[in-house]
Protein backbone atom coordinates (compact mmCIF):
# COMPACT_ATOMS: atom_id res chain seq x y z
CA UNK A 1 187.43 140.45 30.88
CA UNK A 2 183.76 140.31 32.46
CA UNK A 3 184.46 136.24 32.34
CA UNK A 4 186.96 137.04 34.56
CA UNK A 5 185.23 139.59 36.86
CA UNK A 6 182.33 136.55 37.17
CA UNK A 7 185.00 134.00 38.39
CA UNK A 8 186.88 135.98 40.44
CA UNK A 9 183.73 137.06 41.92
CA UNK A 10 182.57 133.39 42.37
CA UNK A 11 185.78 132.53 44.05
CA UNK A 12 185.63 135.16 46.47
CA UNK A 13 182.00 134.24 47.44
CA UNK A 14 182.93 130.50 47.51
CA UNK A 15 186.10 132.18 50.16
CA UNK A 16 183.43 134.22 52.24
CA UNK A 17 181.21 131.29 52.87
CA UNK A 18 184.38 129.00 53.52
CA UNK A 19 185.00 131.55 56.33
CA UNK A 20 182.00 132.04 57.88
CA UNK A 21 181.30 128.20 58.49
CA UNK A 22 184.64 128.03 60.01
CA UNK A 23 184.40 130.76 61.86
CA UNK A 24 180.89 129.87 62.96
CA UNK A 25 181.96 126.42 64.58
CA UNK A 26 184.78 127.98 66.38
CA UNK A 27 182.92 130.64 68.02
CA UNK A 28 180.78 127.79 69.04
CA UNK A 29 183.20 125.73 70.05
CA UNK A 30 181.85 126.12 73.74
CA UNK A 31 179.14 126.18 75.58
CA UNK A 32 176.74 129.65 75.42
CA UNK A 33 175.88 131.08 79.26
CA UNK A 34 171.75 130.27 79.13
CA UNK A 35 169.98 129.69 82.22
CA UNK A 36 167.45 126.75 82.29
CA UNK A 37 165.45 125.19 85.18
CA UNK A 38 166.03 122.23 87.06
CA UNK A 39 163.20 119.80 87.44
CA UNK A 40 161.78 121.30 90.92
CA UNK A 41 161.71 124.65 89.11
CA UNK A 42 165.11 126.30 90.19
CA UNK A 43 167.36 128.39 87.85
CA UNK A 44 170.72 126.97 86.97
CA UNK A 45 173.42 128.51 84.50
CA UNK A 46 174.47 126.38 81.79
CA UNK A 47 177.84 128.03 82.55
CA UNK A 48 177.89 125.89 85.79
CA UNK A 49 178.26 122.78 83.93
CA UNK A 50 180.96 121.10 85.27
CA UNK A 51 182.86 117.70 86.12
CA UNK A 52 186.00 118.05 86.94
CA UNK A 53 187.64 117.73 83.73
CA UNK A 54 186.26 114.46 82.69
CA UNK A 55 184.01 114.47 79.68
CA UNK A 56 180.50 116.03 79.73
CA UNK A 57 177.88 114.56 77.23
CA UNK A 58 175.08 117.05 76.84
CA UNK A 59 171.04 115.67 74.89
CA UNK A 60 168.74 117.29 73.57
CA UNK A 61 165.60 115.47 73.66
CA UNK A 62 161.91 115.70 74.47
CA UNK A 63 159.30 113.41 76.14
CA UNK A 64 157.38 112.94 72.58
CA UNK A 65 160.61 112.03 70.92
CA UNK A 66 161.02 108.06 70.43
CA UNK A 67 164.42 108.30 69.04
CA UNK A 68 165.54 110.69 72.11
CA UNK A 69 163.96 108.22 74.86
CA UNK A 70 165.61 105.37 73.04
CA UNK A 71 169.01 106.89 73.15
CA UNK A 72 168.80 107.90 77.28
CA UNK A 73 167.56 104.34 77.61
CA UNK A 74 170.43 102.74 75.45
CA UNK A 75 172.83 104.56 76.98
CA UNK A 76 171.02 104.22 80.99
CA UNK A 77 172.08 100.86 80.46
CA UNK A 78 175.57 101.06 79.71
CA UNK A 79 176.25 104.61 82.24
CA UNK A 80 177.50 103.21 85.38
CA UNK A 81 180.30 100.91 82.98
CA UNK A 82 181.24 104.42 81.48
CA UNK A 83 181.19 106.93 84.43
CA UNK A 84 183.88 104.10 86.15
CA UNK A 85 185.77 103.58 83.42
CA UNK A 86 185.87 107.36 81.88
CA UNK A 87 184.22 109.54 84.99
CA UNK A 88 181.64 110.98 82.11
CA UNK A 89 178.65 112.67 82.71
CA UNK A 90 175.44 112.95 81.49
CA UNK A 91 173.37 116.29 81.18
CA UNK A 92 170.04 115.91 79.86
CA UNK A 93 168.34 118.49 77.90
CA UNK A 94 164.41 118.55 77.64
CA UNK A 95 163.30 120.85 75.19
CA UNK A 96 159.34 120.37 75.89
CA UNK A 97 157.13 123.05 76.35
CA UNK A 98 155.34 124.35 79.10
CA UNK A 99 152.40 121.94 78.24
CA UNK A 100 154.61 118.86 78.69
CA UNK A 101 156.70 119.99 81.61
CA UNK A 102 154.79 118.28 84.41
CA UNK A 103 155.29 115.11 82.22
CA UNK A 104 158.80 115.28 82.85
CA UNK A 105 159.45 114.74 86.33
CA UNK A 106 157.16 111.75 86.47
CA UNK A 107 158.92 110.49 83.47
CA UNK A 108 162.54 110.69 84.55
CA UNK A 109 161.64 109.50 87.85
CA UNK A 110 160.29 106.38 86.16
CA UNK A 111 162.81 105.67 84.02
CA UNK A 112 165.39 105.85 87.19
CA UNK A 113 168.20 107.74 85.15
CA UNK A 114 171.26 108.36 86.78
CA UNK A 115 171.68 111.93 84.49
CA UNK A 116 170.90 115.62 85.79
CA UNK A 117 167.46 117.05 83.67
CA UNK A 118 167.27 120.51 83.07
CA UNK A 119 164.46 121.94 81.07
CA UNK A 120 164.66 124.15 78.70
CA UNK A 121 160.97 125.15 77.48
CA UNK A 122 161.81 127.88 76.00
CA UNK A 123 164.55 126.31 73.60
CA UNK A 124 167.31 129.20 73.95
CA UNK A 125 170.08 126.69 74.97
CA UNK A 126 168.69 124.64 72.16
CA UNK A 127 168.54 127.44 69.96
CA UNK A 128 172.43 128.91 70.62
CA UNK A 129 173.71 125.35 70.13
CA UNK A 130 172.16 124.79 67.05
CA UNK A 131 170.05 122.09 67.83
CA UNK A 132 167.58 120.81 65.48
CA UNK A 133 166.42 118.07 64.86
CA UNK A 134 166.23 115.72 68.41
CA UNK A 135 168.07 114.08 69.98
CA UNK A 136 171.21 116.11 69.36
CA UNK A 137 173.95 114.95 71.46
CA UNK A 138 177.27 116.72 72.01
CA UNK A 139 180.80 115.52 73.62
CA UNK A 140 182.35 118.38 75.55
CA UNK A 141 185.88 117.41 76.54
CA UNK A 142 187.74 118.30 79.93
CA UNK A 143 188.17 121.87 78.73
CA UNK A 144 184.97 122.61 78.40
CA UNK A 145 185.03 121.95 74.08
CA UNK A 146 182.44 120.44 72.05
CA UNK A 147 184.68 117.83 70.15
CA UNK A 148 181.67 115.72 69.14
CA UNK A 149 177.98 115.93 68.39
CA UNK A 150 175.42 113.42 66.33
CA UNK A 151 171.66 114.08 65.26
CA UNK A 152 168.78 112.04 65.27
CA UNK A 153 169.87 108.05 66.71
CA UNK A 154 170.33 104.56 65.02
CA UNK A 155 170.72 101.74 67.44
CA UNK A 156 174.06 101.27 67.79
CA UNK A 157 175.21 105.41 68.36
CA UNK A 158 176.14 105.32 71.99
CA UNK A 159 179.22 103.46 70.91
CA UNK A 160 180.39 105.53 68.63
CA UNK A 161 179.82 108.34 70.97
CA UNK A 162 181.66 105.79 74.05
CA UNK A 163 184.54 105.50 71.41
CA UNK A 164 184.87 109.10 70.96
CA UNK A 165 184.39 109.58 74.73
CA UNK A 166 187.53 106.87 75.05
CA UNK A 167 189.19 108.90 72.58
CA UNK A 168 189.08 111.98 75.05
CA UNK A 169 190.08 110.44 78.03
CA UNK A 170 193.11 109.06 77.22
C-alpha cells in the first residue's frame, strides 16, 4: 500500500510541475506593462510597443556583452533586406546600469543602427521576461505574442530567427 501512496504521490508532483511550466509560459505569452527610458532620458511604456501588426523582435543586450554587440551588428547588416521584405522591427533592450548608461548613446550612435534603444538599468523588463543570460532575443508576432526567443548567439542565429520571422509573416 505505502508503495503505492509514494507513486501516486510522485505522479501527482510530476502533474503539478507539468502545470505550472505550462501555465507559466502562457501567462507570459505577452509582453509585461514596464516603463523604461529612451536614450535622451524620457519614459516610454513597454505597452506602447507597436508596428502595425508586422513582427516585433525585442534584445536584450548590454554594452559589455560581445555576443549581444555581435548579434545587433549581424543582424544591422541584413535589417533594411528584412524590414522590406517582412516590415519587422527591431527594439533594442540595454540592460546596463547606471554606470554604463552614458556609454550607450555614444555607442549606438556609432554603430548607426537603424533599431529604437530603450534602457532598462534597472532590469525589471528584463526581469518579467525572464531574461538571463544576454543577448536574449524574442519574436513577438502581429498580435502582440512571443512565438520565438533564443539565448546567448552563435554566428549564424539571425537566420534562424529571419526564418521564423518568414514563418510569421506569411
Amino acid at each position: 500500500m505505502a508503495f503505492f501512496l509514494t507513486l501516486i504521490l510522485i505522479n501527482v508532483k510530476k502533474l503539478i510541475y507539468f502545470l505550472f511550466i505550462a501555465l507559466s509560459s502562457f501567462c507570459w505569452s505577452q509582453i509585461p506593462s514596464v516603463d523604461i527610458k529612451t536614450l535622451e532620458g524620457e519614459i516610454i511604456n513597454t505597452s506602447s510597443f507597436n508596428n502595425n501588426d508586422a513582427p516585433i523582435i525585442i534584445s536584450f543586450w548590454a554594452t559589455w556583452c560581445k555576443p549581444c554587440k555581435q548579434e545587433l551588428e549581424n543582424i544591422h547588416d541584413v535589417y533594411e533586406d528584412w524590414q522590406e521584405e517582412t516590415n519587422v522591427k527591431l527594439i533594442a533592450i540595454s540592460i546596463d546600469d547606471a554606470r554604463n548608461t552614458s556609454k550607450l548613446k555614444p555607442m549606438v550612435n556609432a554603430k548607426g543602427w537603424g533599431y529604437e534603444v530603450y534602457q532598462d538599468s534597472n532590469r525589471e523588463f528584463a526581469t518579467k521576461m525572464g531574461v538571463n543570460p544576454i543577448p536574449h532575443t524574442f519574436l513577438i508576432n502581429g498580435e502582440g505574442e512571443i512565438v520565438y526567443e533564443h539565448v546567448t548567439y552563435s554566428e549564424g542565429d539571425e537566420d534562424k530567427l529571419y526564418d521564423k520571422i518568414l514563418e510569421i509573416t506569411e
